[in-house]
N, C-alpha and C. Protein backbone atom coordinates (compact mmCIF):
# COMPACT_ATOMS: atom_id res chain seq x y z
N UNK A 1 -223.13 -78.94 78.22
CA UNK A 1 -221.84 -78.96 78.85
C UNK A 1 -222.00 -78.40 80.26
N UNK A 2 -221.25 -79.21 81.47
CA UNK A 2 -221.52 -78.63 82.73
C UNK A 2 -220.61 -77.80 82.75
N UNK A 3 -221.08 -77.02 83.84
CA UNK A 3 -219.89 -75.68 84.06
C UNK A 3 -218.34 -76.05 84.71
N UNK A 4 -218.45 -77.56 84.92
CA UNK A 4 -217.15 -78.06 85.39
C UNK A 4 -216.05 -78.68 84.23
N UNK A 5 -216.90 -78.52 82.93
CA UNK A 5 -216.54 -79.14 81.96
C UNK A 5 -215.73 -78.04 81.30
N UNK A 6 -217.00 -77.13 81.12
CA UNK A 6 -216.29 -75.39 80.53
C UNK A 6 -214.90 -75.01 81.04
N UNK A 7 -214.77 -75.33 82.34
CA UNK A 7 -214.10 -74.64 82.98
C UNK A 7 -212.34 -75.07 82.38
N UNK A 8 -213.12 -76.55 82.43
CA UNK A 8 -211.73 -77.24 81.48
C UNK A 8 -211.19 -76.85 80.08
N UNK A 9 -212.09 -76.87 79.23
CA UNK A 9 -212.00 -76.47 78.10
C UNK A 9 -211.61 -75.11 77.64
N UNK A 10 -212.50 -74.45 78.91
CA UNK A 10 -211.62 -72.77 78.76
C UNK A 10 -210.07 -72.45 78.80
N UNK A 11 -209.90 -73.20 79.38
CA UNK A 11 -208.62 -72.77 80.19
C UNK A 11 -207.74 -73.29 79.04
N UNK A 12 -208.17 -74.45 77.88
CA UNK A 12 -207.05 -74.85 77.26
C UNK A 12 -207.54 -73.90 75.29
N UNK A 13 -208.44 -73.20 75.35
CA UNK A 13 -208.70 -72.42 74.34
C UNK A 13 -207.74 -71.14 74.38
N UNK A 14 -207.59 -70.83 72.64
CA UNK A 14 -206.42 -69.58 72.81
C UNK A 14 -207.51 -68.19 73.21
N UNK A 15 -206.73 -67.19 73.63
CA UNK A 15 -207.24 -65.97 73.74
C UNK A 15 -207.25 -65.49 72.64
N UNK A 16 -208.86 -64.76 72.71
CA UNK A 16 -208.96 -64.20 71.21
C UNK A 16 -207.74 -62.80 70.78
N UNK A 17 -207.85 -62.92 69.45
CA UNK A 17 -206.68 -61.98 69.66
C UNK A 17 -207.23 -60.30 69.70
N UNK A 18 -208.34 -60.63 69.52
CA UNK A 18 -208.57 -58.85 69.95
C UNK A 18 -208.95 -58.59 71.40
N UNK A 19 -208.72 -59.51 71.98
CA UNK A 19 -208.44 -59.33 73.10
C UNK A 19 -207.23 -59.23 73.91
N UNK A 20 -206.38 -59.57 73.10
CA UNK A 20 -204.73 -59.10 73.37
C UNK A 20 -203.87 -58.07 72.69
N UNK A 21 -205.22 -57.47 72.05
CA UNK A 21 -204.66 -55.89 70.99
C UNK A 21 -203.94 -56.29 69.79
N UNK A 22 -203.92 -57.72 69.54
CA UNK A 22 -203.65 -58.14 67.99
C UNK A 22 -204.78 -57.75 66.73
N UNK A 23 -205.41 -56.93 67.04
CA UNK A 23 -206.63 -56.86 66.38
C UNK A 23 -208.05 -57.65 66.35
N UNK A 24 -208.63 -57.47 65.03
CA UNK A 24 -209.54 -58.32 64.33
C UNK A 24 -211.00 -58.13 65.73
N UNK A 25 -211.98 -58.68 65.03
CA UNK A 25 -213.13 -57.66 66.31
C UNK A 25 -213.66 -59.18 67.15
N UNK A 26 -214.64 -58.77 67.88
CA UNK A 26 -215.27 -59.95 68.52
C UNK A 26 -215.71 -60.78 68.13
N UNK A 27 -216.42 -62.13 68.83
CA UNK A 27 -216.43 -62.69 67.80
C UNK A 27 -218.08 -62.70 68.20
N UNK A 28 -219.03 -63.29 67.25
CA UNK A 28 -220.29 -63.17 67.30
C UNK A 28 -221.43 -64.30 67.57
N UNK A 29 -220.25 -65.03 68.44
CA UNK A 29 -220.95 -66.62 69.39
C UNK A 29 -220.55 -67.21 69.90
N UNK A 30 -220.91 -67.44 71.11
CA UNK A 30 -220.25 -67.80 72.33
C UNK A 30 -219.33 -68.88 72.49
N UNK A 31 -218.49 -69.11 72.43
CA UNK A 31 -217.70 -70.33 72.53
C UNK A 31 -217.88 -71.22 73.11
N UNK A 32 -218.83 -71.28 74.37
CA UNK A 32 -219.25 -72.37 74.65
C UNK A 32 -220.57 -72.95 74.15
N UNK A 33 -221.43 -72.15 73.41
CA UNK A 33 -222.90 -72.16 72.58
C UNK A 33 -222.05 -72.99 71.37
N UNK A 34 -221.10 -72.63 70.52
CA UNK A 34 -220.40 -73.24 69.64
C UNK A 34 -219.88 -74.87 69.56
N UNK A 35 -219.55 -75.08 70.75
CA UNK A 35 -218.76 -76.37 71.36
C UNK A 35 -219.99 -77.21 72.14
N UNK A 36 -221.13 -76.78 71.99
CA UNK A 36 -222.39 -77.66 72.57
C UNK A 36 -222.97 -77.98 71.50
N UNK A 37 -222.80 -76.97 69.85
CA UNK A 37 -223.58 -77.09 68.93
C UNK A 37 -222.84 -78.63 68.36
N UNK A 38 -221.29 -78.97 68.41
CA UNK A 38 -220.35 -79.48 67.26
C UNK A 38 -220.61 -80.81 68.61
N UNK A 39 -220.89 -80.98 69.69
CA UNK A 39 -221.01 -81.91 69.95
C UNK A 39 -221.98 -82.35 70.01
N UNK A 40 -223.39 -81.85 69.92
CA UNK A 40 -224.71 -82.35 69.50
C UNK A 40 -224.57 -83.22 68.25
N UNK A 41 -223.95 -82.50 67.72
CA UNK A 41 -223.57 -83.22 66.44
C UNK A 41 -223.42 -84.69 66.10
N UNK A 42 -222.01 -84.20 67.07
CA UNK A 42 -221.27 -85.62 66.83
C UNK A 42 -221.71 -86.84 67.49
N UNK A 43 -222.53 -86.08 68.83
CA UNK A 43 -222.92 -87.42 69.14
C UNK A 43 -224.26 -87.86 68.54
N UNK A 44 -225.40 -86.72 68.15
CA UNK A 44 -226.60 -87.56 67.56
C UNK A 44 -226.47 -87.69 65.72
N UNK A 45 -225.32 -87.20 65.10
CA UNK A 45 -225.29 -87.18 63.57
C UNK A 45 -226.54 -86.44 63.33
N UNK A 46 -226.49 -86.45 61.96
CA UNK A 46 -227.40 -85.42 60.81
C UNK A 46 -228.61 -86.60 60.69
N UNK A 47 -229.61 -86.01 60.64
CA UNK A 47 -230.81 -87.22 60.50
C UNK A 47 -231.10 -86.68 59.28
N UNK A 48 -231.76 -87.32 58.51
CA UNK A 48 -232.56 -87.27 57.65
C UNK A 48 -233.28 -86.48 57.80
N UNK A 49 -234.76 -86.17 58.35
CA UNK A 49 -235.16 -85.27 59.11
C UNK A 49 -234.99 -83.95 58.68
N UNK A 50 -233.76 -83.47 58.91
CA UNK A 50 -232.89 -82.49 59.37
C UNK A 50 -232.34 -81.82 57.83
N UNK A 51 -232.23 -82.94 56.89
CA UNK A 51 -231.66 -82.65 55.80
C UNK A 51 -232.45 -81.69 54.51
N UNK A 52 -231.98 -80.81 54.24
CA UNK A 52 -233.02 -80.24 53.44
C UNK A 52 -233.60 -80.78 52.35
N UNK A 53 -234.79 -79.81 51.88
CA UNK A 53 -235.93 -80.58 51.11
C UNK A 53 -235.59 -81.62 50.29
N UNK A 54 -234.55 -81.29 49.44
CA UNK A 54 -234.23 -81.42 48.02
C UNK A 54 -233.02 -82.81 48.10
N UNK A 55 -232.88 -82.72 49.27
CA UNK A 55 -232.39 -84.43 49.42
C UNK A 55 -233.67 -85.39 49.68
N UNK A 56 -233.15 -86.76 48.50
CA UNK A 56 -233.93 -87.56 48.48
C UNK A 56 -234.39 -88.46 50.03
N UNK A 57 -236.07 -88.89 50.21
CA UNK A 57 -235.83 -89.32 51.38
C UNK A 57 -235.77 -90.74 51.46
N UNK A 58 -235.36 -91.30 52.94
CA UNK A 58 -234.96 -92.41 53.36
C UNK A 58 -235.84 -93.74 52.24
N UNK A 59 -235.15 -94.30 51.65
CA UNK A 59 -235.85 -95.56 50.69
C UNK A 59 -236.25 -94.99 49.39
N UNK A 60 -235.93 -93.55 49.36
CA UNK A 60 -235.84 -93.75 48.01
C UNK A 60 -234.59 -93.43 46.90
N UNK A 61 -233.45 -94.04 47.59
CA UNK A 61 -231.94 -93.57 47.04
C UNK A 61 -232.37 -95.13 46.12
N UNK A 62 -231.32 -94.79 44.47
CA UNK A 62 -231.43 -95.67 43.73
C UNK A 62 -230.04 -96.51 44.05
N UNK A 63 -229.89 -97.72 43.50
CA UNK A 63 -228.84 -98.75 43.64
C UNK A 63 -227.85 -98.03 42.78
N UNK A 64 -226.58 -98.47 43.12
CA UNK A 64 -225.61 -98.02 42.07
C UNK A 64 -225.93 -99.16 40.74
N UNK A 65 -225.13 -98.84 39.85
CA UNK A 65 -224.75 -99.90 38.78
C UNK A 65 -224.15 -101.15 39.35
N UNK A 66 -222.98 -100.88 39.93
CA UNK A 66 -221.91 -101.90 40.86
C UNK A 66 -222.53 -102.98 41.49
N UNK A 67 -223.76 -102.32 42.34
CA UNK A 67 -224.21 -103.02 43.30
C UNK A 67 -225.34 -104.19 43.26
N UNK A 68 -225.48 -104.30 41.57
CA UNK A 68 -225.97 -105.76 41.26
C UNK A 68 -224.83 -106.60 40.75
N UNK A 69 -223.78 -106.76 40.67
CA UNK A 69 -222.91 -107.38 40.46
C UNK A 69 -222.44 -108.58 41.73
């Protein structure tokens, strides 16, 4: 995210509330580290790769029942 981008996005995020003496404590990641993570995301999806061990890998998912019909 460019810093011209942040700048946008900041401005339309709420203030935390312990920062307005509503309580509750800091928070423990950066809001803009957060909003780079959820759009990595979205734009490259979950690879396979990525998926842990114990998911089966690519070619070897079985057919449903349905799907010889």
């Amino acid at each position: 995210m460019t810093d011209a981008e942040w700048q946008v996005v900041r401005a339309v995020l709420p203030v935390p509330a312990w920062l307005e003496g509503r309580g509750g404590r800091p928070e423990s990641y950066c809001h803009r580290v957060m909003l780079d993570a959820v759009r990595y995301v979205v734009d490259n999806g979950v690879k396979w790769a990525n998926l842990p061990a114990d998911f089966r890998r690519t070619g070897e998912c079985t057919p449903s029942p349905a799907a010889g019909r």
